[in-house]
Protein backbone atom coordinates (compact mmCIF):
# COMPACT_ATOMS: atom_id res chain seq x y z
CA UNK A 1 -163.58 41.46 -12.20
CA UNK A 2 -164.89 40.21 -8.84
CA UNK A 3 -163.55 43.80 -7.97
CA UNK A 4 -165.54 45.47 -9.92
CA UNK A 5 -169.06 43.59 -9.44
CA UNK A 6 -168.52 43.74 -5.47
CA UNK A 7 -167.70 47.59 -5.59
CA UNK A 8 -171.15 47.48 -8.12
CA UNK A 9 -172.86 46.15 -5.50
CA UNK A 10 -172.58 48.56 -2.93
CA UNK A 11 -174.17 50.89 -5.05
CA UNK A 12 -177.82 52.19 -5.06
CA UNK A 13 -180.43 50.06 -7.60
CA UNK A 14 -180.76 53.64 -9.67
CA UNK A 15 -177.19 53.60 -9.81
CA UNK A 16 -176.59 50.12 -11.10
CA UNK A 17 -179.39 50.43 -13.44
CA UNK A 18 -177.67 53.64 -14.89
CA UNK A 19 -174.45 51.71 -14.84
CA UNK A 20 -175.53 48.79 -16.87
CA UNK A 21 -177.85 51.46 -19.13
CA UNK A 22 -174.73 53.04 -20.12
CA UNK A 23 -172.89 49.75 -20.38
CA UNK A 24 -175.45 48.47 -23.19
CA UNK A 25 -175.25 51.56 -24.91
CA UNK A 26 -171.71 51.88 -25.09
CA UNK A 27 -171.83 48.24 -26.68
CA UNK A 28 -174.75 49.19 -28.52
CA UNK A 29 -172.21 51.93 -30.67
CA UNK A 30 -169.48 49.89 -30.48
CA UNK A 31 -171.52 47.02 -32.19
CA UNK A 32 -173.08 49.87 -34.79
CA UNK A 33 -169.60 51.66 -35.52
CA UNK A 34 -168.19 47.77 -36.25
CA UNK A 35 -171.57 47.16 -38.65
CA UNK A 36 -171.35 50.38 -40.70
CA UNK A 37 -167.44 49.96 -40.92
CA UNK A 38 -167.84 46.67 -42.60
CA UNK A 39 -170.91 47.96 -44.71
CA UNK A 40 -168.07 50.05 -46.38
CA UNK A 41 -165.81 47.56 -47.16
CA UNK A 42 -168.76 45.38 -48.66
CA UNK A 43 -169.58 48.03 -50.99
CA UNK A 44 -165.59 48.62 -52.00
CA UNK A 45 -165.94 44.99 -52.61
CA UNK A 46 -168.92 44.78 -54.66
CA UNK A 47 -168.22 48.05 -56.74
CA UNK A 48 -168.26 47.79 -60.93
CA UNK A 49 -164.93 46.99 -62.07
CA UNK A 50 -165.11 49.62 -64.55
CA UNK A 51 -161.75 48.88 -65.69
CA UNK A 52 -161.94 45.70 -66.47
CA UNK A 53 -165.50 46.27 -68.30
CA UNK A 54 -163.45 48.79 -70.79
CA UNK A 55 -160.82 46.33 -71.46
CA UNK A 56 -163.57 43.38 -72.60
CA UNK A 57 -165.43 46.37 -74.31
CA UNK A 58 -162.09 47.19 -76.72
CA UNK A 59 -161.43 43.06 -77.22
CA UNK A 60 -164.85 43.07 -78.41
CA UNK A 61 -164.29 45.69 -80.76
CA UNK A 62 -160.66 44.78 -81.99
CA UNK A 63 -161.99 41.57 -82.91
CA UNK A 64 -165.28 42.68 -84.77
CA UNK A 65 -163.01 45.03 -86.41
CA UNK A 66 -161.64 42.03 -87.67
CA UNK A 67 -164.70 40.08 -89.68
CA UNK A 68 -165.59 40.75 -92.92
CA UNK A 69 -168.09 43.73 -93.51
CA UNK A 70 -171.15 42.46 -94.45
CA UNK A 71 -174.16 44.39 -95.71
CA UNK A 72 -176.65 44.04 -93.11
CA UNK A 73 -179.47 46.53 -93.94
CA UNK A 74 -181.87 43.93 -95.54
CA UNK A 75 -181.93 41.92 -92.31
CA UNK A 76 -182.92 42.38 -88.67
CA UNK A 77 -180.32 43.40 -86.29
CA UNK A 78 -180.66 42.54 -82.55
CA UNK A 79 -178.35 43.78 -79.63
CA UNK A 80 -178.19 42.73 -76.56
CA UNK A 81 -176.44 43.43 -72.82
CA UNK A 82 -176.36 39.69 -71.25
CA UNK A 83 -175.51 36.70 -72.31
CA UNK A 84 -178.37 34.30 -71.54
CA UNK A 85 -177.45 31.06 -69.89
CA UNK A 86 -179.93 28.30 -69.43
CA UNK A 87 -178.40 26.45 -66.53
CA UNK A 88 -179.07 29.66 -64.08
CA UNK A 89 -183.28 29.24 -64.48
């Protein structure tokens, strides 16, 4: 390394600043190419698990397949999509 900076060194000052421009931009992609990689496998990681949703989808129906039919058209009927927990407020 001690190489390298002395043989630097007996270069011009426009050539050492177009040495260390390149330098920082080669680290500069490197650094970017590393980034976006990992963006990738954040997003793999954080995808729906869509199988997983299905399976919970047909327990929920096997077992209200299950119950009793009941005549519900003289009362209100409310769906929802979450379950609402009071401890995450």
């Amino acid at each position: 390394m001690k190489r390298y900076f002395d043989h630097i060194k007996t270069k011009s000052p426009h050539e050492r600043r177009q040495h260390a421009m390149q330098v920082a931009c080669g680290a500069s992609v490197l650094i970017a190419l590393i980034w976006l990689t990992s963006l990738g496998f954040q997003a793999q990681r954080n995808a729906p698990q869509t199988v997983s949703a299905n399976q919970d989808q047909t327990q929920v129906a096997n077992v209200a397949s299950s119950l009793p039919n009941v005549d519900t058209s003289s009362g209100i009927q409310v769906a929802t999509t979450s379950v609402f927990d009071p401890t995450q407020q």
